[in-house]
Protein backbone atom coordinates (compact mmCIF):
# COMPACT_ATOMS: atom_id res chain seq x y z
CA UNK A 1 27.11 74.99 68.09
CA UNK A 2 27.27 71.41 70.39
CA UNK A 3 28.53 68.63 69.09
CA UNK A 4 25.15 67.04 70.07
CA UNK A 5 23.01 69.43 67.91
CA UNK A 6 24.65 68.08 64.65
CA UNK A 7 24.37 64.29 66.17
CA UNK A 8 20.54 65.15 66.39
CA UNK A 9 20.69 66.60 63.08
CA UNK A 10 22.14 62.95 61.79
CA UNK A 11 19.77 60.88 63.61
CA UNK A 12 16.52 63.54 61.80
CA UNK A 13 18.35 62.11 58.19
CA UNK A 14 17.09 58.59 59.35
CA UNK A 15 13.77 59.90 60.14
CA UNK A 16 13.36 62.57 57.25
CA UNK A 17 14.22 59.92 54.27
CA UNK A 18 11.30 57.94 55.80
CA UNK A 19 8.61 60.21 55.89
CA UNK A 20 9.36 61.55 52.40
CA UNK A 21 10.35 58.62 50.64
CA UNK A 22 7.02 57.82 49.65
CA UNK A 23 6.49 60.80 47.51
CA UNK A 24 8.90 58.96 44.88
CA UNK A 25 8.04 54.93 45.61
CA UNK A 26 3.73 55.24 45.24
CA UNK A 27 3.32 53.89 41.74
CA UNK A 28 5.49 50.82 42.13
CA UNK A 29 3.66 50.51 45.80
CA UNK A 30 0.02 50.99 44.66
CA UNK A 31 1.23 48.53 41.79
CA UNK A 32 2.63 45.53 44.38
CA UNK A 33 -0.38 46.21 46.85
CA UNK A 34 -3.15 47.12 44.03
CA UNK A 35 -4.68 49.85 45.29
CA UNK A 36 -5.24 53.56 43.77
CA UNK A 37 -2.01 56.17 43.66
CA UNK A 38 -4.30 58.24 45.81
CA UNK A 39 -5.07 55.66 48.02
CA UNK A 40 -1.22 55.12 48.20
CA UNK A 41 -0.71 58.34 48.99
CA UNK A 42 -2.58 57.75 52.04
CA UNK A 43 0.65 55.86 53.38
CA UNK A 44 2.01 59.48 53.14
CA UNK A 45 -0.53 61.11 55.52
CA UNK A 46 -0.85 57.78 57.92
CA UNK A 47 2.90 59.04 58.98
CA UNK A 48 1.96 62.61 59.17
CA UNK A 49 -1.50 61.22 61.39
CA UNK A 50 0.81 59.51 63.45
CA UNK A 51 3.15 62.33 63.96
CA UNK A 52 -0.04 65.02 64.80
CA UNK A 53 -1.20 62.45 67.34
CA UNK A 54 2.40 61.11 68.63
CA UNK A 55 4.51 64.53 69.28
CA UNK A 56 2.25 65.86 72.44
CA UNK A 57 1.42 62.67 73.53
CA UNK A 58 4.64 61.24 73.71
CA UNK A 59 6.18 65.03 74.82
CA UNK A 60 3.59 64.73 77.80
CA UNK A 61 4.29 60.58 78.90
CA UNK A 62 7.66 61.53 78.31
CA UNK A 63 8.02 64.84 80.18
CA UNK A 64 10.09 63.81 83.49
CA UNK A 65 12.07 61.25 81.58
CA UNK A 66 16.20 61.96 81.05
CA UNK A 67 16.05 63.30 77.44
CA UNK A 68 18.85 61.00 76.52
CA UNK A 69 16.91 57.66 77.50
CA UNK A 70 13.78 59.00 75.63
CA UNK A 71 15.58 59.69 72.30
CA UNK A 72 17.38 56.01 72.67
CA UNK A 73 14.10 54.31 73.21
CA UNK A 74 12.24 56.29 70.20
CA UNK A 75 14.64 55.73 67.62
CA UNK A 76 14.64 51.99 68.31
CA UNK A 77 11.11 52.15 67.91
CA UNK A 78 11.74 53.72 64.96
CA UNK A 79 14.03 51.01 63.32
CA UNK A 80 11.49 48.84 64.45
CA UNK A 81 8.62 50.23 62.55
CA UNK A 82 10.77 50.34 58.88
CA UNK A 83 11.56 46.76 59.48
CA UNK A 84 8.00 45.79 59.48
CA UNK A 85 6.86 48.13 57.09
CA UNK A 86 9.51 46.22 54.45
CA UNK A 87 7.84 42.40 55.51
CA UNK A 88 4.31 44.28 55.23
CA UNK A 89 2.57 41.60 53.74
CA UNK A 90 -0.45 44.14 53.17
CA UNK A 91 -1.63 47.46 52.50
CA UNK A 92 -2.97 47.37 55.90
CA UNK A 93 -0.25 46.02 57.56
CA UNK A 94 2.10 48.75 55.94
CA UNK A 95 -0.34 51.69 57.08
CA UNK A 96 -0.37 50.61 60.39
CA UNK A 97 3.63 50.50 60.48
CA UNK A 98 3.76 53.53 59.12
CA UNK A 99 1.63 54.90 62.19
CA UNK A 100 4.12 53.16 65.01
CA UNK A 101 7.02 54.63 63.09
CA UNK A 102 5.24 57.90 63.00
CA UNK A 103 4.97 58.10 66.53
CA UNK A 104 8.23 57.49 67.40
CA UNK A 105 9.47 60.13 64.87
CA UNK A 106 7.40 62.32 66.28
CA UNK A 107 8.40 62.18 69.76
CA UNK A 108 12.04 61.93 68.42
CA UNK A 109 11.62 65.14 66.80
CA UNK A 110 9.75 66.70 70.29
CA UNK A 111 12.17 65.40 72.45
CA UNK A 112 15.29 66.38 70.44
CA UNK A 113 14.27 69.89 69.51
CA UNK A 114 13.52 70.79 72.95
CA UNK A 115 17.19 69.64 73.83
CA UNK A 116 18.83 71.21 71.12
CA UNK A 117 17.10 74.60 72.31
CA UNK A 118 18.24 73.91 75.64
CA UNK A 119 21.92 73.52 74.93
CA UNK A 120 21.97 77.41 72.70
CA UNK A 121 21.33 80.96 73.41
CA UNK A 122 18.16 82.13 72.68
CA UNK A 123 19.49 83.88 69.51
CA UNK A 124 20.91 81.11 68.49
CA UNK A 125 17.56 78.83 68.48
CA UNK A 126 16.81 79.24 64.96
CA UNK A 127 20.19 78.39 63.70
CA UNK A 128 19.83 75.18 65.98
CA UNK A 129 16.86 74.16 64.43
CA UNK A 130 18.39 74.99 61.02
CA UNK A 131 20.94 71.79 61.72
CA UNK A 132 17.77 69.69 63.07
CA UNK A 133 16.15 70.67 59.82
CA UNK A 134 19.29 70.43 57.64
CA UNK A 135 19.01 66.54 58.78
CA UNK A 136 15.91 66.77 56.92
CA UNK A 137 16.93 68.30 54.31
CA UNK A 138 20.13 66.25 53.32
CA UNK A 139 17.34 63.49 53.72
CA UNK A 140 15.50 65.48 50.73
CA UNK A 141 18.94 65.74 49.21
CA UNK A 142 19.90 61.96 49.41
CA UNK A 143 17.88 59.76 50.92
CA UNK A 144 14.75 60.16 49.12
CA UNK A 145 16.18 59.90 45.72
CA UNK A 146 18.62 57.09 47.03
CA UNK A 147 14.81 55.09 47.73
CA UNK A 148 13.22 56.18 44.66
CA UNK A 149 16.58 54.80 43.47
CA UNK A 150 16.67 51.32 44.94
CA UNK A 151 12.22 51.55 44.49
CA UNK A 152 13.07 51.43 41.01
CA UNK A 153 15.69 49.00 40.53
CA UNK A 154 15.45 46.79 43.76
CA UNK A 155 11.99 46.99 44.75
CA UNK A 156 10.07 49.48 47.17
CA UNK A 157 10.71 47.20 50.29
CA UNK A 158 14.96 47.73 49.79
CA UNK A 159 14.28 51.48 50.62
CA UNK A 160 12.65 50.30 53.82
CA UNK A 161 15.62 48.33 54.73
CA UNK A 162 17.73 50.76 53.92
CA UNK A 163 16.20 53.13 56.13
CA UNK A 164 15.97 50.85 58.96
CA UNK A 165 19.75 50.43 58.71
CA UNK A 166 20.79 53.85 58.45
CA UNK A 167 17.93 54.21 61.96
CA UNK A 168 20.55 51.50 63.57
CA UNK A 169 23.45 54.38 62.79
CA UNK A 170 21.29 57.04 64.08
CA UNK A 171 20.88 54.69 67.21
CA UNK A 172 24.75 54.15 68.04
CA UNK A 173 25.36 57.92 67.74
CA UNK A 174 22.57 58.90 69.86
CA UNK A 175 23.75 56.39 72.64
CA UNK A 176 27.61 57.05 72.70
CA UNK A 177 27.25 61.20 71.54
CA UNK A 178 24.59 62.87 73.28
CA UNK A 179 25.36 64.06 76.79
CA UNK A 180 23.42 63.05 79.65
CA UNK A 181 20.72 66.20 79.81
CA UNK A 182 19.72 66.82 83.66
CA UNK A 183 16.04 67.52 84.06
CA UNK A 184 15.05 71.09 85.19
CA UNK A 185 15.50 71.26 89.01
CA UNK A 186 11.65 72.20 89.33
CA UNK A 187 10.00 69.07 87.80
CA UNK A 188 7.72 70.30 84.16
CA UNK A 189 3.92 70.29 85.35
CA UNK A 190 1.79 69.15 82.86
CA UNK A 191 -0.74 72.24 83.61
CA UNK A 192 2.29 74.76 83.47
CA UNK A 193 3.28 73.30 80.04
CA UNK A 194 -0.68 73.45 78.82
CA UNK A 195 -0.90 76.84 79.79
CA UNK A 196 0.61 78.07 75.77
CA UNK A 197 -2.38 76.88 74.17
CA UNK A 198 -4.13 79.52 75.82
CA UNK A 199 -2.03 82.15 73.81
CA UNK A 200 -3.56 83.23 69.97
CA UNK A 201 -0.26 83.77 69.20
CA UNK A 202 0.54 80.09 69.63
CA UNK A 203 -2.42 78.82 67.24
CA UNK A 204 -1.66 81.59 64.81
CA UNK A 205 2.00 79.77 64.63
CA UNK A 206 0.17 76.21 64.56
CA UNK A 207 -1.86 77.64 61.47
CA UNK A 208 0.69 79.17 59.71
CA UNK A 209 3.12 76.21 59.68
CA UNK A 210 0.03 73.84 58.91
CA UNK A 211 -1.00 75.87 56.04
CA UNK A 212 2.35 76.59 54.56
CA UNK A 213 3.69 72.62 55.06
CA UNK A 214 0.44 71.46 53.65
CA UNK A 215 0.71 73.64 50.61
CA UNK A 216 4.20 72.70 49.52
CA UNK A 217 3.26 68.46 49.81
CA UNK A 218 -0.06 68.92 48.48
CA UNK A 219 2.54 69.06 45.47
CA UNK A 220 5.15 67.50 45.93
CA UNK A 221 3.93 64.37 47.76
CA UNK A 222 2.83 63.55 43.69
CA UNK A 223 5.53 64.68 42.06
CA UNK A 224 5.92 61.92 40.91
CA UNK A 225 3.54 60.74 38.99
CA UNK A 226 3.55 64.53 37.94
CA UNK A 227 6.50 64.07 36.66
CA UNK A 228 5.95 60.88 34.51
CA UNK A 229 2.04 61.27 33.42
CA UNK A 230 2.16 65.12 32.71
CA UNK A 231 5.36 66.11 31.94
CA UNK A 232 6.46 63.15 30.50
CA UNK A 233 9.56 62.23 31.44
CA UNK A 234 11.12 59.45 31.97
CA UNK A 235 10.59 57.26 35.55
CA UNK A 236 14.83 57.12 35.71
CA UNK A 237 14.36 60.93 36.31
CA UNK A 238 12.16 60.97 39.31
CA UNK A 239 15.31 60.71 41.61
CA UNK A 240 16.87 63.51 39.81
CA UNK A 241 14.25 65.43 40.39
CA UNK A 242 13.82 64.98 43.84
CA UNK A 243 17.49 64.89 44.26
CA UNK A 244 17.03 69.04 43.14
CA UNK A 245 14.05 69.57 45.48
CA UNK A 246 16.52 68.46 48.68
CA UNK A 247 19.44 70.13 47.16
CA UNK A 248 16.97 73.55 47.09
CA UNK A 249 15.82 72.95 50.32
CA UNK A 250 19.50 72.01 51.76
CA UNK A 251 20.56 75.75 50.41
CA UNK A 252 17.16 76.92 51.88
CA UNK A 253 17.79 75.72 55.59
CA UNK A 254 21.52 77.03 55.77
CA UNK A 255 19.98 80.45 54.37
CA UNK A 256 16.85 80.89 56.50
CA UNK A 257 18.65 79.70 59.57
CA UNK A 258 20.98 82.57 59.61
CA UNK A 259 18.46 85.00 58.59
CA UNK A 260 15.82 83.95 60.40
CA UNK A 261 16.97 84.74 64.05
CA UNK A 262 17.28 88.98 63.36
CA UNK A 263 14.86 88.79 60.35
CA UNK A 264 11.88 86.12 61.16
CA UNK A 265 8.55 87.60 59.89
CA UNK A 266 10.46 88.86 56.53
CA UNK A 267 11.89 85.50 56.01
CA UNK A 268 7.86 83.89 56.59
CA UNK A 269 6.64 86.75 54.02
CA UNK A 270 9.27 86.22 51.68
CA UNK A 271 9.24 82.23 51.58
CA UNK A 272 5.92 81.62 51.89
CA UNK A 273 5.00 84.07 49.09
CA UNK A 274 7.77 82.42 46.94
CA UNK A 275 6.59 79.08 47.88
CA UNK A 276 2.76 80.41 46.42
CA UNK A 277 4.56 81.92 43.06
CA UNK A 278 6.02 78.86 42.33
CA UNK A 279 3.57 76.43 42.77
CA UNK A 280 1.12 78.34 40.74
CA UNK A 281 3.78 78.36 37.76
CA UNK A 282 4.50 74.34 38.53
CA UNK A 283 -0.35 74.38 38.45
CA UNK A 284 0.71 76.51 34.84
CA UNK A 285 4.24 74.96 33.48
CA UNK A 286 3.36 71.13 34.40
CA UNK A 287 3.54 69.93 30.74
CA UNK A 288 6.77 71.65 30.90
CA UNK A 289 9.62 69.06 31.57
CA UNK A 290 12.47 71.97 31.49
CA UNK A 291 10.05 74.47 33.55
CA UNK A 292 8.87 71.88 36.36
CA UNK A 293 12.52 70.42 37.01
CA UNK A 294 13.53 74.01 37.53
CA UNK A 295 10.34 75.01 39.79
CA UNK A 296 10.94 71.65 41.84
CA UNK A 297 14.47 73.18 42.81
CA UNK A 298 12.70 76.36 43.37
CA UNK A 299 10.35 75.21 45.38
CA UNK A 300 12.42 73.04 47.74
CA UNK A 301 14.68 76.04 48.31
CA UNK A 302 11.75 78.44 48.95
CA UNK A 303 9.46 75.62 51.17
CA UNK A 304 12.69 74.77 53.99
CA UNK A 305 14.01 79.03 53.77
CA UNK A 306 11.31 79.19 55.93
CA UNK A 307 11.14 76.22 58.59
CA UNK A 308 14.10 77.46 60.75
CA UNK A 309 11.35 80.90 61.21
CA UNK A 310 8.89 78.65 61.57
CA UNK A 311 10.41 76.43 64.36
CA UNK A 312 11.58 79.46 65.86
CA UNK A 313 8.74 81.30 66.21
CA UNK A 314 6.61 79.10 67.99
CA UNK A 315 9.58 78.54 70.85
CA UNK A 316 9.05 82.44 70.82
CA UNK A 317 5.69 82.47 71.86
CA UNK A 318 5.44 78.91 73.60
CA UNK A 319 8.91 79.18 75.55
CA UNK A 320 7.31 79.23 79.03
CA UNK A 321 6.47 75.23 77.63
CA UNK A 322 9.60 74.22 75.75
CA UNK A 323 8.74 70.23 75.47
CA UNK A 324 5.34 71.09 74.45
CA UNK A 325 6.59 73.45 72.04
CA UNK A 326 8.59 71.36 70.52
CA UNK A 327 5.56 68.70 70.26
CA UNK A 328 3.88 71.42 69.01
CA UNK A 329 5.92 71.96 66.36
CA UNK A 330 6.03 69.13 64.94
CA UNK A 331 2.36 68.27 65.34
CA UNK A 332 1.79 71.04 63.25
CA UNK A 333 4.33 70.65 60.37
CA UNK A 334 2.81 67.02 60.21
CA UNK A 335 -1.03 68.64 60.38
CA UNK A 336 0.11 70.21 57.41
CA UNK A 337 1.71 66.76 55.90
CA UNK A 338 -1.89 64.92 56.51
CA UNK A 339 -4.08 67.74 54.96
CA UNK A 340 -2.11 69.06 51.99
CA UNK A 341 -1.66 64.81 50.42
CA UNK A 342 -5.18 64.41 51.37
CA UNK A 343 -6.33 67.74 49.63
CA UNK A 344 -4.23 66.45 46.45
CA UNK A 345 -5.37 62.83 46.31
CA UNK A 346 -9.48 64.16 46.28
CA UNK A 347 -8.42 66.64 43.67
CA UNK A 348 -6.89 64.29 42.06
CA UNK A 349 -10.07 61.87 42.43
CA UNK A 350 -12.06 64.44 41.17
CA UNK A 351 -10.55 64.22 37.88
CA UNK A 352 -8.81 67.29 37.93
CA UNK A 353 -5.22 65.85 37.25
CA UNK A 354 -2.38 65.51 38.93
CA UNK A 355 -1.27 69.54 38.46
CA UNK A 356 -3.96 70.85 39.97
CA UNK A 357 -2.42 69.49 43.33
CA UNK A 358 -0.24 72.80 42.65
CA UNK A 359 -3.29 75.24 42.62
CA UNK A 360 -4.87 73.30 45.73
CA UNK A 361 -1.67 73.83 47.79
CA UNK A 362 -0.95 77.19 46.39
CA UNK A 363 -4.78 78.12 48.13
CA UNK A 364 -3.28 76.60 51.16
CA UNK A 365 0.06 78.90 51.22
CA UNK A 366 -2.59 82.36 50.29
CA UNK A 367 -4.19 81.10 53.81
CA UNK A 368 -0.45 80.61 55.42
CA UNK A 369 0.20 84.25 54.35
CA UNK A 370 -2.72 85.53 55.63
CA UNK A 371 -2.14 84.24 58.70
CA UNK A 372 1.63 85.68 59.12
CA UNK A 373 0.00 89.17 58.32
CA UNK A 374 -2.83 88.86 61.11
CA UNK A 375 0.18 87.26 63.35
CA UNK A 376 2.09 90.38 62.85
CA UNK A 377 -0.29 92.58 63.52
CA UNK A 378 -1.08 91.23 66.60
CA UNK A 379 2.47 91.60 67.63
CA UNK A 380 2.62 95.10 66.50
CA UNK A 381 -0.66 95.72 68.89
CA UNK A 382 0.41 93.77 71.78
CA UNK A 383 3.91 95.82 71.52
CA UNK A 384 2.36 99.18 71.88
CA UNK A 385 1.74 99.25 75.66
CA UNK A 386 4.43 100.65 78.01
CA UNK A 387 5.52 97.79 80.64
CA UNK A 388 7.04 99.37 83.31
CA UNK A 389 10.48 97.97 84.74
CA UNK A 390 10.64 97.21 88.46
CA UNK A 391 11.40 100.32 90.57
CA UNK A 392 12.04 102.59 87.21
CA UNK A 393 10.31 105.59 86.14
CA UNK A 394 7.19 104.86 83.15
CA UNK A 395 9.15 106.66 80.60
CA UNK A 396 12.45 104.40 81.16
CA UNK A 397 10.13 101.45 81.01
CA UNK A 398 8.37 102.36 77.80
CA UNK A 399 12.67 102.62 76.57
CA UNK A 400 13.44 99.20 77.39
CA UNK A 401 9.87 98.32 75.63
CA UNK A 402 11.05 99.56 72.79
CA UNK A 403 14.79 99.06 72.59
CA UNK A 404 14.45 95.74 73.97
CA UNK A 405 17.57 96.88 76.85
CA UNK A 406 17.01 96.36 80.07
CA UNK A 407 14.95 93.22 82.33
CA UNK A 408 12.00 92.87 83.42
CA UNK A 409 11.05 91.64 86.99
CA UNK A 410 8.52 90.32 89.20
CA UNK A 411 5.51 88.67 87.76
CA UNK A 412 5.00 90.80 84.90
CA UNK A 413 4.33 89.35 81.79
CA UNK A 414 5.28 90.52 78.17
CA UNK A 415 3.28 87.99 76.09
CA UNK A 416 5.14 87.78 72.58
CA UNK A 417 5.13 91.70 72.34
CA UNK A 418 8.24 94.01 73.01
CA UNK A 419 11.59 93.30 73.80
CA UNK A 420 14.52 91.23 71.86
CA UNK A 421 13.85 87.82 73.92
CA UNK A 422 11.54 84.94 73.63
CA UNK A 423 8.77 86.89 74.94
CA UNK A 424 8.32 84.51 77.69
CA UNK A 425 6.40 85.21 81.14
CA UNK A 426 8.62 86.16 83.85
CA UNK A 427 9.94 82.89 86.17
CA UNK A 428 8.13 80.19 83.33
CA UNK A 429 10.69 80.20 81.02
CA UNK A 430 13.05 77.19 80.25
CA UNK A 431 15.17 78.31 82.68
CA UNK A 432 13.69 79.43 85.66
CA UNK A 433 13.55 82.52 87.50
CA UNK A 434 15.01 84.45 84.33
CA UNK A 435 13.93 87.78 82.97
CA UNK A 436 10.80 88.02 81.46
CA UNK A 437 12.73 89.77 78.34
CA UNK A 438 16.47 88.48 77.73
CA UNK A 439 18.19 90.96 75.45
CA UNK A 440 19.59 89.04 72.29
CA UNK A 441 23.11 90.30 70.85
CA UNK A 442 22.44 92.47 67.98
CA UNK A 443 18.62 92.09 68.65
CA UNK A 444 18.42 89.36 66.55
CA UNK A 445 15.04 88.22 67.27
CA UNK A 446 11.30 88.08 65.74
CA UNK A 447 10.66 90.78 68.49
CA UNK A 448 13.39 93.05 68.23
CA UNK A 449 11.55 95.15 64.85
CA UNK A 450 8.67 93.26 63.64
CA UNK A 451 9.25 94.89 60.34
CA UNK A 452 9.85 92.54 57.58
């Protein structure tokens, strides 16, 4: 793997421990700014707003920029943004820097997933994205409870500091370690790019990681208060706690990245299902101190097993776009990240408690699955056809359909169907002129068996 993969893996810590933090600082913030803890939580889907809105906009401003420029420019923005967020002098003044910052995470997180993907093998994308991710995750692991830490003892504002120091670190290693990425030879088109969102496979992706990152921070963005009003522990344990969710989903991301490339619908059903399981036993076990610091763990190991399949995928069926898809991507884990708060703060201000945020997102993840089932499906469907190699006989075409061997040529297309590549149309790829169907080693690929 590049040296420059793990550098953009660092520089996602930075921007990870920002947009989670706030799942363990709302009561002492809706305390200093005296609002509501759901109106607090608000803070937590102003980010996510600002990430939907920021990753395709900036992915399109930004399209014939160099990549390394970009990713300088965004994470100083970043910084930026966490230094006015800790001199917020209001509640409004803190939403609206946690919108700027937003959009610079998000095209930080556009721009640096499409160059990670550019510098592996296609069966090698998901484990790239598992070290983007795994950024995120040692975030979960150490940064958030590190700010619930100094929330507690030095005020919310030092965890905003903090984070706009370790953004400064991010911003030296971006500068001096990433390499200089040349632009494609043919210049992106905007209308070439656009061209994935008229693929259902595409929106079943968008849905699918929507519903499934909703469900899981419909819980956990008040776990907190979970924690403290239901189960009654202790505020000194709310870093712990969290501490467990990023060490499950650390173990999650190193597991589901390797999987995930020869294995990626099984590893969707199987996390997404375990995700459901245990937040209906957190909606059932709340009172439970012993049971909900356990299902916390659980739940951050089952929630990030899948995100390497879920990044994955949608480079599958979007690679003719790779920016985009990467905008994409990230637009949609952060569609999730607005709904699923929102969802728990008005069951939570219907008087329905804080654990019925686990039921609501467990709803959420029964949609997700549905969706992966319908997604398959359609693969399965679209596979069935014969697609007939250039100047070879039907039934040696319908072979390399199946066996995934073989190239395809000319202006056929394969949609997301057969074969063991990205699925990609022929010539629109990330790199141009390639084979409609590039056959991964081992056929490690979401289209090599779409059984589980």
């Amino acid at each position: 793997m590049p040296l420059a993969v793990y550098i953009l893996g660092l520089s996602v810590f930075a921007l990870g421990t920002s947009e989670f933090m706030l799942s363990g600082l709302l009561p002492p913030i809706a305390d200093d700014m005296n609002v509501s803890i759901p109106r607090a939580g608000l803070l937590i889907s102003a980010f996510a707003i600002g990430m939907v809105i920021g990753a395709p906009l900036l992915a399109v401003t930004t399209l014939r920029l160099p990549r390394r420029t970009t990713l300088i420019a965004l994470i100083s923005v970043f910084g930026l943004g966490q230094v006015g967020g800790a001199l917020a002098p209001s509640y409004e003044v803190l939403f609206v820097s946690r919108v700027v910052s937003a959009f610079a995470c998000a095209g930080f997180w556009a721009v640096g997933a499409a160059v990670a993907i550019a510098m592996v093998p296609v069966n090698s994308r998901a484990r790239a994205m598992a070290v983007m991710i795994g950024g995120l995750s040692i975030a979960n692991v150490l940064g958030v409870p590190l700010g619930a830490f100094l929330g507690e003892h030095f005020g919310w504002r030092s965890a905003f500091w903090a984070v706009g120091a370790a953004s400064a670190v991010a911003l030296v290693g971006v500068a001096t370690l990433i390499p200089r990425i040349p632009l494609p030879e043919r210049k992106p088109r905007l209308r070439r790019e656009m061209a994935i969102y008229g693929d259902r496979q595409v929106w079943l992706s968008i849905a699918i990681t929507a519903l499934a990152a909703g469900g899981v921070f419909c819980a956990f963005s008040y776990l907190a208060p979970m924690l403290t009003d239901v189960a009654g522990l202790d505020s000194g344990w709310v870093p712990t706690v969290l501490g467990l969710f990023g060490i499950g989903a650390l173990i999650g991301t190193v597991v589901g990245g390797r999987v995930a490339d020869a294995h990626l619908f099984g590893v969707l059903l199987t996390g997404i299902t375990a995700s459901t399981v245990f937040l209906v036993s957190i909606a059932l076990f709340a009172s439970n101190q012993a049971a909900v610091i356990v299902l916390a763990f659980l739940l951050g190991l089952s929630s990030f097993f899948t995100a390497p399949a879920l990044n994955a995928r949608l480079f599958n069926v979007a690679g003719a776009a790779p920016t985009l898809a990467g905008a994409t991507g990230t637009a949609a884990f952060n569609l999730g990240n607005t709904s699923g708060p929102w969802f728990g703060g008005a069951v939570i201000d219907a008087d329905f408690g804080f654990a019925a945020t686990a039921w609501a997102g467990a709803a959420m993840t029964v949609l997700a699955l549905v969706a992966v089932v319908f997604s398959l499906r359609l693969q399965r469907s679209d596979a069935r056809p014969s697609l007939r190699v250039a100047g070879a006989p039907a039934a040696s075409s319908a072979s390399a359909a199946r066996t995934g061997r073989g190239a395809l040529t000319g202006t056929a297309t394969t949609g997301t169907g057969a074969g063991t590549g990205t699925g990609t149309r022929a010539g629109t790829g990330p790199e141009a002129g390639v084979c409609a169907v590039s056959p991964a080693p081992g056929g490690a690929s979401d289209d090599a068996d779409p059984r589980p």
